[in-house]
C-alpha atoms as a PDB file:
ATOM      1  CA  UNK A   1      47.045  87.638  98.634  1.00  0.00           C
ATOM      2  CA  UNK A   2      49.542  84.593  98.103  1.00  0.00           C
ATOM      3  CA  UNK A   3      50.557  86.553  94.752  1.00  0.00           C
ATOM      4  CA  UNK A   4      51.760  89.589  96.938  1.00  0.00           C
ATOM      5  CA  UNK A   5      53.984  87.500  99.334  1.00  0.00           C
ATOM      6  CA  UNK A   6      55.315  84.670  96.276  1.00  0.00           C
ATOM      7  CA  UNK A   7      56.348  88.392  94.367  1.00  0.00           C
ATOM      8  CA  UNK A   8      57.535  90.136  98.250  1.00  0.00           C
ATOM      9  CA  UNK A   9      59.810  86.597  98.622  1.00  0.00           C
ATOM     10  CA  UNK A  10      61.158  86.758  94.794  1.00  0.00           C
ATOM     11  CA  UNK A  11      62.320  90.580  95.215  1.00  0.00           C
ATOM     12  CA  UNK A  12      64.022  89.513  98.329  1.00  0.00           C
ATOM     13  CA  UNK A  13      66.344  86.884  96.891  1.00  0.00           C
ATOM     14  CA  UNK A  14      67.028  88.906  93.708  1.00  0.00           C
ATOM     15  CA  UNK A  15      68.361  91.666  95.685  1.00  0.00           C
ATOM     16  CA  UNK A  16      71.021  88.897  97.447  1.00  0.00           C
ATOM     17  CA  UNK A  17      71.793  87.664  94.404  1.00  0.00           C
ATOM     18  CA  UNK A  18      72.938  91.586  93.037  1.00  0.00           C
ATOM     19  CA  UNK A  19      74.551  91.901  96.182  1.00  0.00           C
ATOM     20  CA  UNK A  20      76.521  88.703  95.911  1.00  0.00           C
ATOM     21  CA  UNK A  21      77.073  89.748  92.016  1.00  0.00           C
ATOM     22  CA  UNK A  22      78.708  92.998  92.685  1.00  0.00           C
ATOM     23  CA  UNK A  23      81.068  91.547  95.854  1.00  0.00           C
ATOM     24  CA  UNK A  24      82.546  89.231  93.193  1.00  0.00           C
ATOM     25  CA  UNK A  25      82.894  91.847  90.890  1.00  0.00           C
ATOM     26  CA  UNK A  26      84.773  93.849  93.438  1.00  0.00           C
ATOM     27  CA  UNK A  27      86.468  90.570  94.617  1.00  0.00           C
ATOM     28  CA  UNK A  28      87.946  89.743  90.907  1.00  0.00           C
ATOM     29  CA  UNK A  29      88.584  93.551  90.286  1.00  0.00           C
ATOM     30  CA  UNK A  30      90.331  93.813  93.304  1.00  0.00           C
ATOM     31  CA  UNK A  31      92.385  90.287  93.006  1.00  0.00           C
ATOM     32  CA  UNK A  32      92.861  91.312  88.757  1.00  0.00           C
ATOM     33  CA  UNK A  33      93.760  94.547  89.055  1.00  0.00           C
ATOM     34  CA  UNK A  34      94.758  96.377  92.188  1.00  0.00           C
ATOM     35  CA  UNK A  35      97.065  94.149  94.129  1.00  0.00           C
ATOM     36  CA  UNK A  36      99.329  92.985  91.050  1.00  0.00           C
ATOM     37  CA  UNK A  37      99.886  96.544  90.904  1.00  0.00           C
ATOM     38  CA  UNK A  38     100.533  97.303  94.827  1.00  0.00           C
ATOM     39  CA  UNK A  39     102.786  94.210  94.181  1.00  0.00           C
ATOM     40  CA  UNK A  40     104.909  95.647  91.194  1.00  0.00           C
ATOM     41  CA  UNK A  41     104.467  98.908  93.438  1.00  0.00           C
ATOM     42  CA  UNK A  42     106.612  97.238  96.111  1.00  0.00           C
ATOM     43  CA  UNK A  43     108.960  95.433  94.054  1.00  0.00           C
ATOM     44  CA  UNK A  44     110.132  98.772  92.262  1.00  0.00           C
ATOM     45  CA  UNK A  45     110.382 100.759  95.402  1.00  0.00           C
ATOM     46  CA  UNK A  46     112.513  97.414  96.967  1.00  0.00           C
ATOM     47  CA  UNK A  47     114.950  97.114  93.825  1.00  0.00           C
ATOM     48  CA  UNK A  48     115.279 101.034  93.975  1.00  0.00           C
ATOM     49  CA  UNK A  49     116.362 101.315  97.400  1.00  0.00           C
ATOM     50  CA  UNK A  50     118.813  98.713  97.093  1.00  0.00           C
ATOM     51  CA  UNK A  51     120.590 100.422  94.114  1.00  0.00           C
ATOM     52  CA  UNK A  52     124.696  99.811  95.281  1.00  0.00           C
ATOM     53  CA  UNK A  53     127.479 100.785  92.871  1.00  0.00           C
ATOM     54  CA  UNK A  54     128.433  98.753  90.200  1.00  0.00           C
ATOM     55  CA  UNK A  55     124.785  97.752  89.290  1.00  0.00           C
ATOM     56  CA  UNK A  56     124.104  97.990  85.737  1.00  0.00           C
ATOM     57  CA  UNK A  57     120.976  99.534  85.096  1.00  0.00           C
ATOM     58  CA  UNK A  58     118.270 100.595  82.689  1.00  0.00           C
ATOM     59  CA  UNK A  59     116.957 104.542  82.862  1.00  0.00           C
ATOM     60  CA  UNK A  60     113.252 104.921  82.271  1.00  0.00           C
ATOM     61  CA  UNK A  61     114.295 106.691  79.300  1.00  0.00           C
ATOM     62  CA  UNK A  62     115.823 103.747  77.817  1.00  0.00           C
ATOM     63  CA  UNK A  63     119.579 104.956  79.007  1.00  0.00           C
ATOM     64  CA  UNK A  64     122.138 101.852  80.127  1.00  0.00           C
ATOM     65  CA  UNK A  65     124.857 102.795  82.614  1.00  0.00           C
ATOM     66  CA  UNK A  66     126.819 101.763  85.410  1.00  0.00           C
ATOM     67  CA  UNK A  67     126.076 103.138  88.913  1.00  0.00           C
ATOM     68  CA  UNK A  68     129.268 105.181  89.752  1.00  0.00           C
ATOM     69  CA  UNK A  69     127.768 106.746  92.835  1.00  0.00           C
ATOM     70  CA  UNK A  70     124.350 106.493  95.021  1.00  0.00           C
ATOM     71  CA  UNK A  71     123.442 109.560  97.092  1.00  0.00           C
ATOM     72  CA  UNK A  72     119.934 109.858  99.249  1.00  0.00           C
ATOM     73  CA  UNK A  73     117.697 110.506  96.093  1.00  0.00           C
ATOM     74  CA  UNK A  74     120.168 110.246  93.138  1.00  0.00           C
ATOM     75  CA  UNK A  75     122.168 108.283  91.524  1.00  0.00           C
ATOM     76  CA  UNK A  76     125.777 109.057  89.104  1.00  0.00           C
ATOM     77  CA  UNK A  77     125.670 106.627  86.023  1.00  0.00           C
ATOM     78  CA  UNK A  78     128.864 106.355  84.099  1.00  0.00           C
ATOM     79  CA  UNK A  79     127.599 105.757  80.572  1.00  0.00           C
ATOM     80  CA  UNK A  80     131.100 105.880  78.869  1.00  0.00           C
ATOM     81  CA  UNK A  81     134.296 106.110  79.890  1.00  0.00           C
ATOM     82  CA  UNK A  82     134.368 109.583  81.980  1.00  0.00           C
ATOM     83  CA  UNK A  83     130.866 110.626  80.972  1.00  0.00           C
ATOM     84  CA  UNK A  84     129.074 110.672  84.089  1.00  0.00           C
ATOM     85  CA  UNK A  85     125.249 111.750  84.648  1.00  0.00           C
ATOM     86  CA  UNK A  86     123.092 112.394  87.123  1.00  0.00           C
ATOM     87  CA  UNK A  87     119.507 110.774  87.553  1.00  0.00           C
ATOM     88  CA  UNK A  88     116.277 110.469  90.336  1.00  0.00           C
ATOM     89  CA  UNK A  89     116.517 107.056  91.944  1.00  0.00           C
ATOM     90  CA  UNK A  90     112.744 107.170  90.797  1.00  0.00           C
ATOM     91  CA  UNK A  91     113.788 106.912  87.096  1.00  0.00           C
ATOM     92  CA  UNK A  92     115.942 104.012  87.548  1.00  0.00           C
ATOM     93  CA  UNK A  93     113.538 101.354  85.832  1.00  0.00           C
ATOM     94  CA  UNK A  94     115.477  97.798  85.978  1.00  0.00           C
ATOM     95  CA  UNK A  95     119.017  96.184  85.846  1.00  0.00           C
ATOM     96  CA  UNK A  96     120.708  95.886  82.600  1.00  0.00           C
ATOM     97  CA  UNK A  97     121.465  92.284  82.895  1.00  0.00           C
ATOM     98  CA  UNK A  98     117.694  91.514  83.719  1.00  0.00           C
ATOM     99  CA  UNK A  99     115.293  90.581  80.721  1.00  0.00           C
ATOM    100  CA  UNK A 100     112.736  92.597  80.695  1.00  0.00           C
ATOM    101  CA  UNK A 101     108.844  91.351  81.752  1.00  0.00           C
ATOM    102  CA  UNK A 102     107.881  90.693  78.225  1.00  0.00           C
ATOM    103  CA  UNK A 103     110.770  88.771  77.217  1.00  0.00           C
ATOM    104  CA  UNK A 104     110.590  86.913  80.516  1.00  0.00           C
ATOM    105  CA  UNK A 105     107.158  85.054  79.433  1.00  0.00           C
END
């Protein structure tokens, strides 16, 4: 009889201690992972909607240029004298004069 409620007692704090187990797994996942991300989300949507002329930027393609002109979702880069292009804000990755993150470390 006392064997039946020792093993009843042992199941029952076994099962908190999974349930504690996976919320910290979730808890680092979610602290490791996902909001570093939301963060670098943010930061990229920030720095693109602040693109003003002048800026010298970095393409996602690896193309440097000077922002000639900004208009709702695009943006004119002058990459030489007179040679003007047309990009997505979207593939605007960073400014020119910025190091990039692995160079930054």
């Amino acid at each position: 009889m006392y064997s039946i409620l020792l093993q009843a007692a042992s199941s029952n704090t076994s099962m908190i201690y999974n349930v504690l187990l996976w919320i910290g797994i979730i808890g680092i996942f979610y602290f490791f992972m996902i909001r570093p991300q939301q963060k670098k989300q943010k930061d990229q949507k920030s720095f693109v909607d602040n693109l003003k002329k002048g800026d010298n930027v970095v393409t996602i393609g690896g193309l440097h240029g000077k922002i000639a002109s900004v208009d709702g979702t695009t943006v004119t880069l002058e990459v030489d004298r007179g040679v003007k292009m047309t990009f997505e804000k979207t593939s605007i990755s960073r400014e020119a004069s910025a190091k990039p993150a692995e160079d930054a470390k």
